[in-house]
PDB file of N, CA and C in Angstrom:
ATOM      1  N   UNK A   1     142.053  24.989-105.887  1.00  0.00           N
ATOM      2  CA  UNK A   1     140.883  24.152-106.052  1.00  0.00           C
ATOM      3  C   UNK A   1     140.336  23.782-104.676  1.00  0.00           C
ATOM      4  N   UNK A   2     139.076  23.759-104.411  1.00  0.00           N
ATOM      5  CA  UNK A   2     138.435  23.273-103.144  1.00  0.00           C
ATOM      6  C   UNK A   2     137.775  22.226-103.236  1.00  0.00           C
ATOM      7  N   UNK A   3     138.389  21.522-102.321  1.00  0.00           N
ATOM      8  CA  UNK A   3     138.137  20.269-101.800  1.00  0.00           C
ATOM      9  C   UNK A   3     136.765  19.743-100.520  1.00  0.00           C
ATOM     10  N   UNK A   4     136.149  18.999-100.825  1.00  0.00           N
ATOM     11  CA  UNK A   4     135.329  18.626 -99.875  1.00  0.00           C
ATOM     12  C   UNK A   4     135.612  18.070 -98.592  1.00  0.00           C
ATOM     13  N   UNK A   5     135.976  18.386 -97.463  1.00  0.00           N
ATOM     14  CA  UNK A   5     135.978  17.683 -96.314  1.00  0.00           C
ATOM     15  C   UNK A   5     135.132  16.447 -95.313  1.00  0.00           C
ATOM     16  N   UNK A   6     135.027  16.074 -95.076  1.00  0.00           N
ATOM     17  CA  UNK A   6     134.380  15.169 -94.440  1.00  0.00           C
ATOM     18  C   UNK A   6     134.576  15.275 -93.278  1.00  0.00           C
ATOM     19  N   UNK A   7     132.980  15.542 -92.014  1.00  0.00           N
ATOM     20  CA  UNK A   7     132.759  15.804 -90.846  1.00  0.00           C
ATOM     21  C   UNK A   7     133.790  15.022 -90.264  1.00  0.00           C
ATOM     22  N   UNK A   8     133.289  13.402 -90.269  1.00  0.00           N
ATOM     23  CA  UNK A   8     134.145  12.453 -89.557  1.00  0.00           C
ATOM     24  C   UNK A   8     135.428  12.849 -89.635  1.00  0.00           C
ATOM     25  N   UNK A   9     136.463  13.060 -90.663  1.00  0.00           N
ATOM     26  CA  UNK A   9     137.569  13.458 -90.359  1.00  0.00           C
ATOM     27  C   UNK A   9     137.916  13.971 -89.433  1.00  0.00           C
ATOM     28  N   UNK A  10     137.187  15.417 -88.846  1.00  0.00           N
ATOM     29  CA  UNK A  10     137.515  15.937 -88.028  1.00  0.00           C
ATOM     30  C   UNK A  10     137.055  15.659 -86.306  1.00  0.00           C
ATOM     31  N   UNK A  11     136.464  14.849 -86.849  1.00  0.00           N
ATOM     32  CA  UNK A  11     135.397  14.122 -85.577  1.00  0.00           C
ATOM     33  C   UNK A  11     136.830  12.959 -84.964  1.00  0.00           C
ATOM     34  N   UNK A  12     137.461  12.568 -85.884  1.00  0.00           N
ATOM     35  CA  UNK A  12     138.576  11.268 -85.281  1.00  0.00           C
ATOM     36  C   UNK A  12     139.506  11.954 -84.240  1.00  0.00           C
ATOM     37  N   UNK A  13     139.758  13.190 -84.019  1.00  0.00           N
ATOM     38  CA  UNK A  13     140.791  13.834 -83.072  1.00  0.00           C
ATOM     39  C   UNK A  13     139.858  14.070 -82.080  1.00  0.00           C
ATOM     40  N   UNK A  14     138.747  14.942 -81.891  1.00  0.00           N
ATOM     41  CA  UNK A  14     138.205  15.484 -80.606  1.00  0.00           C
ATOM     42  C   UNK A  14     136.531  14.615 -80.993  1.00  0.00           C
ATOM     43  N   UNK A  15     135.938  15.091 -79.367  1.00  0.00           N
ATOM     44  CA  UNK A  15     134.217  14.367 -79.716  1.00  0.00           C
ATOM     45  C   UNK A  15     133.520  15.204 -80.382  1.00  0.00           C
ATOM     46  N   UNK A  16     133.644  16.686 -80.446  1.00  0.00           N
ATOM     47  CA  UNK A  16     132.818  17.318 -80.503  1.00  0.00           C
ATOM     48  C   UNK A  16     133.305  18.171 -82.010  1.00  0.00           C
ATOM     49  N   UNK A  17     132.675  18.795 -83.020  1.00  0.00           N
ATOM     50  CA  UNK A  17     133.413  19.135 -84.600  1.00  0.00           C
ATOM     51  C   UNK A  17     133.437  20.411 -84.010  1.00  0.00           C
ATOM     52  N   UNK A  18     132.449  21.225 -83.100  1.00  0.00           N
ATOM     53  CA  UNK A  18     133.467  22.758 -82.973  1.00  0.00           C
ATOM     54  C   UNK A  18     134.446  22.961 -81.642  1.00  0.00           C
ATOM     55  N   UNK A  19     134.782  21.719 -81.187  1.00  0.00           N
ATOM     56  CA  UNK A  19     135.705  21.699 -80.808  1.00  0.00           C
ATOM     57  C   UNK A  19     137.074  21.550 -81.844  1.00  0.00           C
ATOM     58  N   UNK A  20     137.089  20.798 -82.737  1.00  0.00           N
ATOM     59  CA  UNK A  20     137.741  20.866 -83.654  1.00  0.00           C
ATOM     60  C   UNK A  20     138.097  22.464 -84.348  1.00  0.00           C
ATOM     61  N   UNK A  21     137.047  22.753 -84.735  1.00  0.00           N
ATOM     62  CA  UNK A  21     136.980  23.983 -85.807  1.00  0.00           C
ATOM     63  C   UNK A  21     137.800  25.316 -84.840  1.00  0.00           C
ATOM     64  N   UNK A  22     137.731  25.146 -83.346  1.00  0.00           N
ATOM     65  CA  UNK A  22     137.917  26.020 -82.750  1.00  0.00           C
ATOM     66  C   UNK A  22     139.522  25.987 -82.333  1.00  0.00           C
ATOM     67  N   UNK A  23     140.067  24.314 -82.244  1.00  0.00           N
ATOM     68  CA  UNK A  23     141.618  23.976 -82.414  1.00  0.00           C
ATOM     69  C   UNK A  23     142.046  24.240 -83.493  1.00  0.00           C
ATOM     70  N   UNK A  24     141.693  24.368 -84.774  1.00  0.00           N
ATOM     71  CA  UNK A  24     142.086  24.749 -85.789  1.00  0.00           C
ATOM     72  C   UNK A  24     142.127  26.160 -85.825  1.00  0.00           C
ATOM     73  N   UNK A  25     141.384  26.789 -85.825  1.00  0.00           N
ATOM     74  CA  UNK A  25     141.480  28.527 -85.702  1.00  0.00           C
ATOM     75  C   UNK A  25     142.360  28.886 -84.434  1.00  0.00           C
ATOM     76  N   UNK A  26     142.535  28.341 -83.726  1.00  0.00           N
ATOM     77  CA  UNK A  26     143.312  28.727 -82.955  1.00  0.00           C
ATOM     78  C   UNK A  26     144.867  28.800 -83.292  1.00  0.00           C
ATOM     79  N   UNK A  27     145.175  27.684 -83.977  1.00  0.00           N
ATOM     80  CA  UNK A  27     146.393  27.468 -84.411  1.00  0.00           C
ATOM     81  C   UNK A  27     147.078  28.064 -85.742  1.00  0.00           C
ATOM     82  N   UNK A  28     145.824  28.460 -86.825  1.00  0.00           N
ATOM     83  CA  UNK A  28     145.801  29.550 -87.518  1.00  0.00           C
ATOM     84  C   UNK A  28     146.058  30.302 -87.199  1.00  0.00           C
ATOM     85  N   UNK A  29     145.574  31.034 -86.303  1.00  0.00           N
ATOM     86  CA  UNK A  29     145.995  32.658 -85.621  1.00  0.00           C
ATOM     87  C   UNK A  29     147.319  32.616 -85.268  1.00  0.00           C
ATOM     88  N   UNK A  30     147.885  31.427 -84.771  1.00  0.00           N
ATOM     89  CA  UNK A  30     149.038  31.506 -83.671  1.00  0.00           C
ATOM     90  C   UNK A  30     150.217  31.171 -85.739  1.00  0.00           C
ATOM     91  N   UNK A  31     149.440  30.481 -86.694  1.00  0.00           N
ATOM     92  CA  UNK A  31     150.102  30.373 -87.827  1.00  0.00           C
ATOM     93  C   UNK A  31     150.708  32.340 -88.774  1.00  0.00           C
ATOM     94  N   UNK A  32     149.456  32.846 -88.287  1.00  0.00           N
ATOM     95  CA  UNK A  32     149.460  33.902 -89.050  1.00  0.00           C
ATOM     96  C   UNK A  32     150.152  34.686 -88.258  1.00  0.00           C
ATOM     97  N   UNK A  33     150.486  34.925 -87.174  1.00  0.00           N
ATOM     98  CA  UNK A  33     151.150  36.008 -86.602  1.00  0.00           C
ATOM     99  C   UNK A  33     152.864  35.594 -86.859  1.00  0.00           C
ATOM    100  N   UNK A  34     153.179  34.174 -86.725  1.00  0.00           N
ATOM    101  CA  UNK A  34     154.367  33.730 -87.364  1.00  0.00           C
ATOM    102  C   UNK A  34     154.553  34.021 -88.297  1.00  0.00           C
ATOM    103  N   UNK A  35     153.954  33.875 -89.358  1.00  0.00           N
ATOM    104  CA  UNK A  35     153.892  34.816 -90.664  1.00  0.00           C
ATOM    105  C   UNK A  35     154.417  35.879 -90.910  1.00  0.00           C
ATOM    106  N   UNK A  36     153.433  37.278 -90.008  1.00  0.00           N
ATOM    107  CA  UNK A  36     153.520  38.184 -90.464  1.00  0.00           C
ATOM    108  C   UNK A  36     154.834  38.999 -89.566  1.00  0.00           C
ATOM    109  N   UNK A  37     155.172  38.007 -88.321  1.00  0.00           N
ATOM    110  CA  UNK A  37     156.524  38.251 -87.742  1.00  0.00           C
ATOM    111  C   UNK A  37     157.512  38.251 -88.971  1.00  0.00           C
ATOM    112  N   UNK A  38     157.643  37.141 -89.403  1.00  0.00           N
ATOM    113  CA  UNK A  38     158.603  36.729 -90.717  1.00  0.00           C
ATOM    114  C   UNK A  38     158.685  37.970 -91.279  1.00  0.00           C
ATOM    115  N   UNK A  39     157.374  38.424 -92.423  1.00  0.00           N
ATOM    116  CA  UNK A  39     157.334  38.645 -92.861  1.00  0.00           C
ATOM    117  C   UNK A  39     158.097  40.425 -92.341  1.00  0.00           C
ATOM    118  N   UNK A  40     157.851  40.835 -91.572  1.00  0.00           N
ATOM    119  CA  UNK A  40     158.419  42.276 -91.240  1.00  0.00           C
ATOM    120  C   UNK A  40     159.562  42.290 -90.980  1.00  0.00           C
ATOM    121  N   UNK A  41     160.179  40.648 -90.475  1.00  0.00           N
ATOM    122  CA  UNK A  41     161.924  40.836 -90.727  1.00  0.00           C
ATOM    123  C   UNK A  41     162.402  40.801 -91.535  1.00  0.00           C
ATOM    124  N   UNK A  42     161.694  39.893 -92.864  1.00  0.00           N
ATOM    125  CA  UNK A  42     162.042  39.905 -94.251  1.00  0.00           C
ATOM    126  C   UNK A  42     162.230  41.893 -95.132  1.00  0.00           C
ATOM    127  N   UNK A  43     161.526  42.459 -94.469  1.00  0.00           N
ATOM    128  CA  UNK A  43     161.141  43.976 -94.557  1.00  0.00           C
ATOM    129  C   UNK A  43     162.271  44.916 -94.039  1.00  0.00           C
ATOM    130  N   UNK A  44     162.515  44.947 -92.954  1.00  0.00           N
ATOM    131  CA  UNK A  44     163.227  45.320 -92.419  1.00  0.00           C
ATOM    132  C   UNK A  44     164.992  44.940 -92.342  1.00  0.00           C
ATOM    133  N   UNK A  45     165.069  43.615 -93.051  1.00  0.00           N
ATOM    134  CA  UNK A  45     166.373  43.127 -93.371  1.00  0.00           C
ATOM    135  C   UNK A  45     166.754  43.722 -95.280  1.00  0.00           C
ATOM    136  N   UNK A  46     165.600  43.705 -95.800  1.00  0.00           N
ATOM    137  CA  UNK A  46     165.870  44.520 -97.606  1.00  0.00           C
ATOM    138  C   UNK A  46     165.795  46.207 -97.485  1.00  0.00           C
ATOM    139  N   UNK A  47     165.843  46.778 -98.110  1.00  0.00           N
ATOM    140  CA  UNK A  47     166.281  47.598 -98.768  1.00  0.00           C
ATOM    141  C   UNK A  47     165.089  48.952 -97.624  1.00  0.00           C
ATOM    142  N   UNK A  48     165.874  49.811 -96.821  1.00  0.00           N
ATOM    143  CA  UNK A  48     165.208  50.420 -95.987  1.00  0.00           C
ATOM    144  C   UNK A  48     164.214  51.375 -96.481  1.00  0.00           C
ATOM    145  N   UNK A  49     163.061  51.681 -95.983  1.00  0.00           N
ATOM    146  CA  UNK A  49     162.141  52.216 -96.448  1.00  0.00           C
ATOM    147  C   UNK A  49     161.939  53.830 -96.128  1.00  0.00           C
ATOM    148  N   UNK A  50     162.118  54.712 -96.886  1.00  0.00           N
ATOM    149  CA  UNK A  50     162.865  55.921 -96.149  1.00  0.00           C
ATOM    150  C   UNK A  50     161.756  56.413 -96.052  1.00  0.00           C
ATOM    151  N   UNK A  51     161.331  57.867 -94.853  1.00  0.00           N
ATOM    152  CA  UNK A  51     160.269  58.444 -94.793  1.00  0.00           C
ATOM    153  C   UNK A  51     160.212  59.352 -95.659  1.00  0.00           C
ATOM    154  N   UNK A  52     160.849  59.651 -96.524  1.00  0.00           N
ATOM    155  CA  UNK A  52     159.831  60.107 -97.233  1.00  0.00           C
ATOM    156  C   UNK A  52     159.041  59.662 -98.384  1.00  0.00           C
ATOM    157  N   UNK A  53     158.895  58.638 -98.196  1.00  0.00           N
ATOM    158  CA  UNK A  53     157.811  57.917 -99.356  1.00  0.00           C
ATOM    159  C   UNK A  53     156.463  58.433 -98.476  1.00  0.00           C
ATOM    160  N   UNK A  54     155.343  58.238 -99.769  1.00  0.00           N
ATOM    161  CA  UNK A  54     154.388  58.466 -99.293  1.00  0.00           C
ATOM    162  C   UNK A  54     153.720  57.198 -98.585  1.00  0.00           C
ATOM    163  N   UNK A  55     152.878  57.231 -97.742  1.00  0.00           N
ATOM    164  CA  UNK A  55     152.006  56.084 -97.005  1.00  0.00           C
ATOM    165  C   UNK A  55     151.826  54.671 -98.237  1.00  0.00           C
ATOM    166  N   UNK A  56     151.072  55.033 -99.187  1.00  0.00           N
ATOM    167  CA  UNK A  56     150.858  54.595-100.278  1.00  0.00           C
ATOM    168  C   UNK A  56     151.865  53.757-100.768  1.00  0.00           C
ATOM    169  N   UNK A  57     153.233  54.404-101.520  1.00  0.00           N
ATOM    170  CA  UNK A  57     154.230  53.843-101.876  1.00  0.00           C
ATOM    171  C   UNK A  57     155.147  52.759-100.917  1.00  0.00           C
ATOM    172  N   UNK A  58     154.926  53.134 -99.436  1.00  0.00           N
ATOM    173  CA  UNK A  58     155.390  51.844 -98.150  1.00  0.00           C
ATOM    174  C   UNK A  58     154.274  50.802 -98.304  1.00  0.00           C
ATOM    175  N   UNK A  59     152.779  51.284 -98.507  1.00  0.00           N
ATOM    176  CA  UNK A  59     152.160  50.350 -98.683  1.00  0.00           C
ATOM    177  C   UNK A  59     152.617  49.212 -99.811  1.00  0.00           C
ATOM    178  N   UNK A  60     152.608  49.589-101.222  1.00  0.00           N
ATOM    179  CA  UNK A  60     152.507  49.215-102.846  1.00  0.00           C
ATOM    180  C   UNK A  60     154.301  48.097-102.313  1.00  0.00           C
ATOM    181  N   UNK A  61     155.322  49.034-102.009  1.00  0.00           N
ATOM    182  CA  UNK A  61     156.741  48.088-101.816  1.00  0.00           C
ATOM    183  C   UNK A  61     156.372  46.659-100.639  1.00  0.00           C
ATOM    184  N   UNK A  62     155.329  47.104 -99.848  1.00  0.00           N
ATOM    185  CA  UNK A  62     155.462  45.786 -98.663  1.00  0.00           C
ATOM    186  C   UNK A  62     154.387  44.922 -99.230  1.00  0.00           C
ATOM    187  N   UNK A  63     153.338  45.379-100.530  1.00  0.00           N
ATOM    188  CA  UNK A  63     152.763  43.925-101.274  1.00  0.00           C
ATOM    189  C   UNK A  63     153.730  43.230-102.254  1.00  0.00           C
ATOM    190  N   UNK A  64     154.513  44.453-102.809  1.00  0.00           N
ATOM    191  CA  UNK A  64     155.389  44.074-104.184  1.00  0.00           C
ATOM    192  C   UNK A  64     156.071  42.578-103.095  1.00  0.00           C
ATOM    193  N   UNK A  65     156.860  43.014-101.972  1.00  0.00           N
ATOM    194  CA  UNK A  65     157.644  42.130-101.384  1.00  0.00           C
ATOM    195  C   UNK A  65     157.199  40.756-100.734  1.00  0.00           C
ATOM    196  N   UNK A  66     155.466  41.081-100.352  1.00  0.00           N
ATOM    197  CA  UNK A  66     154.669  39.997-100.376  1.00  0.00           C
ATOM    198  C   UNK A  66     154.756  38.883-101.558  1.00  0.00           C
ATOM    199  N   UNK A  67     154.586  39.453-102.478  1.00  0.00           N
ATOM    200  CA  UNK A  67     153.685  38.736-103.901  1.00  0.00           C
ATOM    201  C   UNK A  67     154.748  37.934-103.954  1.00  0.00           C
ATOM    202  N   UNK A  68     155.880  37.886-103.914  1.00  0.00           N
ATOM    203  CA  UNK A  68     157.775  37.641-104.340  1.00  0.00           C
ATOM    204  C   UNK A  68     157.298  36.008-103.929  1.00  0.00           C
ATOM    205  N   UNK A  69     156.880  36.038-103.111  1.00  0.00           N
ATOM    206  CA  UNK A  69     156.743  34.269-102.817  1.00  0.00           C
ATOM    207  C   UNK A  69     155.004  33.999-101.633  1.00  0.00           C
ATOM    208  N   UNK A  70     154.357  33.607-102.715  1.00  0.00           N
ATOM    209  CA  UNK A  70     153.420  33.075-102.182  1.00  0.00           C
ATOM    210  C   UNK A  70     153.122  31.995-101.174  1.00  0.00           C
ATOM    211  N   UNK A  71     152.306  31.937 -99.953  1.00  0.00           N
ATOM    212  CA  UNK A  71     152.234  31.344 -99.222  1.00  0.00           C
ATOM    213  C   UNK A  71     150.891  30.939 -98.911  1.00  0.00           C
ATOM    214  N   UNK A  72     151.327  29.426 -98.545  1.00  0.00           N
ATOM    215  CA  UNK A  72     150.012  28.915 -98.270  1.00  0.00           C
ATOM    216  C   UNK A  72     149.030  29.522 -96.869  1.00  0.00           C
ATOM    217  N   UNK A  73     148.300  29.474 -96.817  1.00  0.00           N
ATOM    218  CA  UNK A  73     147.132  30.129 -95.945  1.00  0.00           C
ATOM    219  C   UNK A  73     147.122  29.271 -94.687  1.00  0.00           C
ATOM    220  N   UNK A  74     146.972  30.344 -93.689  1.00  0.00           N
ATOM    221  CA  UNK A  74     147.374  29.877 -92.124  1.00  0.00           C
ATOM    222  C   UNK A  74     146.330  28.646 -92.059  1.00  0.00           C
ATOM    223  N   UNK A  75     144.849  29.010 -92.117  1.00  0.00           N
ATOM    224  CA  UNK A  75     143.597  27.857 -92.248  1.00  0.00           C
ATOM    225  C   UNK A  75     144.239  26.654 -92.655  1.00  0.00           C
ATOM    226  N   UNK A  76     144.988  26.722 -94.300  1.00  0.00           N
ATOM    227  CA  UNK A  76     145.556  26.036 -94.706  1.00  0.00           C
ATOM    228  C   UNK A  76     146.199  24.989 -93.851  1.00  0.00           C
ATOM    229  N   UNK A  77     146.968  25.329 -93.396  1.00  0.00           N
ATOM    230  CA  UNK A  77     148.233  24.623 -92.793  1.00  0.00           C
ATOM    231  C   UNK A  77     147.957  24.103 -91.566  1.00  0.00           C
ATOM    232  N   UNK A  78     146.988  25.031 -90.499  1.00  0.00           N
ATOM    233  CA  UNK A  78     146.343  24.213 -89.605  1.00  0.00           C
ATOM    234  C   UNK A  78     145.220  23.204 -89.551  1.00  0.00           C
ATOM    235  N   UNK A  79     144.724  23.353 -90.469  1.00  0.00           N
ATOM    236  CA  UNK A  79     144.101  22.027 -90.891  1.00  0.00           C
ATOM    237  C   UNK A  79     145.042  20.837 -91.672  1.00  0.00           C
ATOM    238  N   UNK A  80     145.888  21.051 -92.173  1.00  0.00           N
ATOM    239  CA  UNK A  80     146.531  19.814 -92.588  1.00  0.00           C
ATOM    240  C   UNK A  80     147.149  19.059 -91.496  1.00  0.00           C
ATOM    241  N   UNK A  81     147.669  20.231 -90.783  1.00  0.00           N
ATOM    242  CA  UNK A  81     147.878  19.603 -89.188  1.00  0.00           C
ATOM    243  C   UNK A  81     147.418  19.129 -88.256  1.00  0.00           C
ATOM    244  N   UNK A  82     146.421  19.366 -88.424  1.00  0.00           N
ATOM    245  CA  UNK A  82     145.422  19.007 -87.574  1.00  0.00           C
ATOM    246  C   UNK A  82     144.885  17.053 -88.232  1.00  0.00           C
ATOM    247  N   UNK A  83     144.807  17.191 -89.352  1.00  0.00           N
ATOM    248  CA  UNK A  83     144.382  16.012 -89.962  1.00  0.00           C
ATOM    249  C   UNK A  83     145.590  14.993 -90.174  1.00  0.00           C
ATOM    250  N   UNK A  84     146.967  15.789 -90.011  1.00  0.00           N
ATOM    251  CA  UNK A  84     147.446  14.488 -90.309  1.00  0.00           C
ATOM    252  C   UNK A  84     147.951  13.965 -88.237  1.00  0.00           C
ATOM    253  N   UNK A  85     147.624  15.225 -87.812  1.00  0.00           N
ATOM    254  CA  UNK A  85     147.982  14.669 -86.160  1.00  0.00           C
ATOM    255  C   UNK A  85     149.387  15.179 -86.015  1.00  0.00           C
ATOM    256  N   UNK A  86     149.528  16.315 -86.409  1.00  0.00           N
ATOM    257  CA  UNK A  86     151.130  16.915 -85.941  1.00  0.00           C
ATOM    258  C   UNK A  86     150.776  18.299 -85.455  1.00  0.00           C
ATOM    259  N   UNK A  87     149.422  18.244 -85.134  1.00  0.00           N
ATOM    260  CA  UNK A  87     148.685  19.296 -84.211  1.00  0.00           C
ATOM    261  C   UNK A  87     148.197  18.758 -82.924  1.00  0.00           C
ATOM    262  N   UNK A  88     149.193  19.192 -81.735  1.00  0.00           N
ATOM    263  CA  UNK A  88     148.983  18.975 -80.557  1.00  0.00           C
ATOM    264  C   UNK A  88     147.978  19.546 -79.641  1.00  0.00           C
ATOM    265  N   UNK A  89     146.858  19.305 -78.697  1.00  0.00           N
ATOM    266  CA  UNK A  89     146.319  20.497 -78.098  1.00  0.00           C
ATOM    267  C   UNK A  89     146.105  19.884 -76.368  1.00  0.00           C
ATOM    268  N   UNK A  90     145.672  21.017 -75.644  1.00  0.00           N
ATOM    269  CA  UNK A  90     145.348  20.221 -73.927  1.00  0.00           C
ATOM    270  C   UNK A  90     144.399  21.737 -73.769  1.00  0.00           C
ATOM    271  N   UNK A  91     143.684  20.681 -72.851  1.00  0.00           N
ATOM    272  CA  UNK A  91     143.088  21.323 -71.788  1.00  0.00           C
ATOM    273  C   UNK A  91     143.385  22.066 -70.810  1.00  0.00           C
ATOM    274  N   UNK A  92     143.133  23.425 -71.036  1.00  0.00           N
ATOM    275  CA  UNK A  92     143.506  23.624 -69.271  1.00  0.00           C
ATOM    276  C   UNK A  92     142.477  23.285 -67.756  1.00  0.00           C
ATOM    277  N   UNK A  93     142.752  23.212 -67.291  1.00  0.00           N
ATOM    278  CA  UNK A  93     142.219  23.047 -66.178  1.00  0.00           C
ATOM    279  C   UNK A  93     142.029  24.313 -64.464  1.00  0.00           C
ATOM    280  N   UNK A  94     140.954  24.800 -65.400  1.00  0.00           N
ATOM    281  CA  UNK A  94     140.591  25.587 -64.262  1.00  0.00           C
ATOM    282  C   UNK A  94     139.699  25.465 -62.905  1.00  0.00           C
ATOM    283  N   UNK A  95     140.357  26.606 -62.286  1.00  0.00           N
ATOM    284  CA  UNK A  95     139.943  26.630 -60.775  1.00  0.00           C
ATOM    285  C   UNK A  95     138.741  26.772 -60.932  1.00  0.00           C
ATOM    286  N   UNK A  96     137.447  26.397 -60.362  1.00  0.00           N
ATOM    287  CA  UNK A  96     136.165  26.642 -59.646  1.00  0.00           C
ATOM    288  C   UNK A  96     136.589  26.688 -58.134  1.00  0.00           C
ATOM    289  N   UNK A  97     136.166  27.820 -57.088  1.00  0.00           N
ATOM    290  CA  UNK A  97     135.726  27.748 -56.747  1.00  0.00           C
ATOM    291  C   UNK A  97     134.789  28.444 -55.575  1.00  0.00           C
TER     292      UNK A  97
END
């Protein structure tokens, strides 16, 4: 179900909202590659995938092994983090000059 957000929400952590939107995607990305790390050790620890399956059939076994447990969505999770404040971020500070 989708829920309505409210600007201000995201306005209470940073001044600016695509500064926000842009800490959030950031932390998504850095959510989803954790993921899909997991997810290829989870792969590689079951039942070995021999070559001679076809492309297809490695494909069809690594959704079957997906579907097994659903997960919430990287967006997901970095925005909850972000809103409840257990999403940290800094500035860097670059050289001019």
């Amino acid at each position: 179900m989708i829920q309505t957000l409210s600007l201000s929400e995201l306005l209470k952590r940073t001044n600016n909202i695509y500064e926000s939107i842009i800490i959030i995607a950031k932390r998504a990305r850095q959510i989803n590659e954790e993921q899909k790390k997991l997810l290829d050790t989870e792969i590689n620890e079951e039942e070995p995938i021999d070559e001679n399956y076809f492309e297809e059939d490695i494909d069809k076994i690594k959704l079957d092994r997906q579907k097994r447990e659903p997960s919430t969505k990287p967006t997901t999770i970095a925005l909850n983090e972000f809103l409840n404040g257990k999403l940290t971020f800094h500035y860097n500070q670059g050289t001019n000059k």
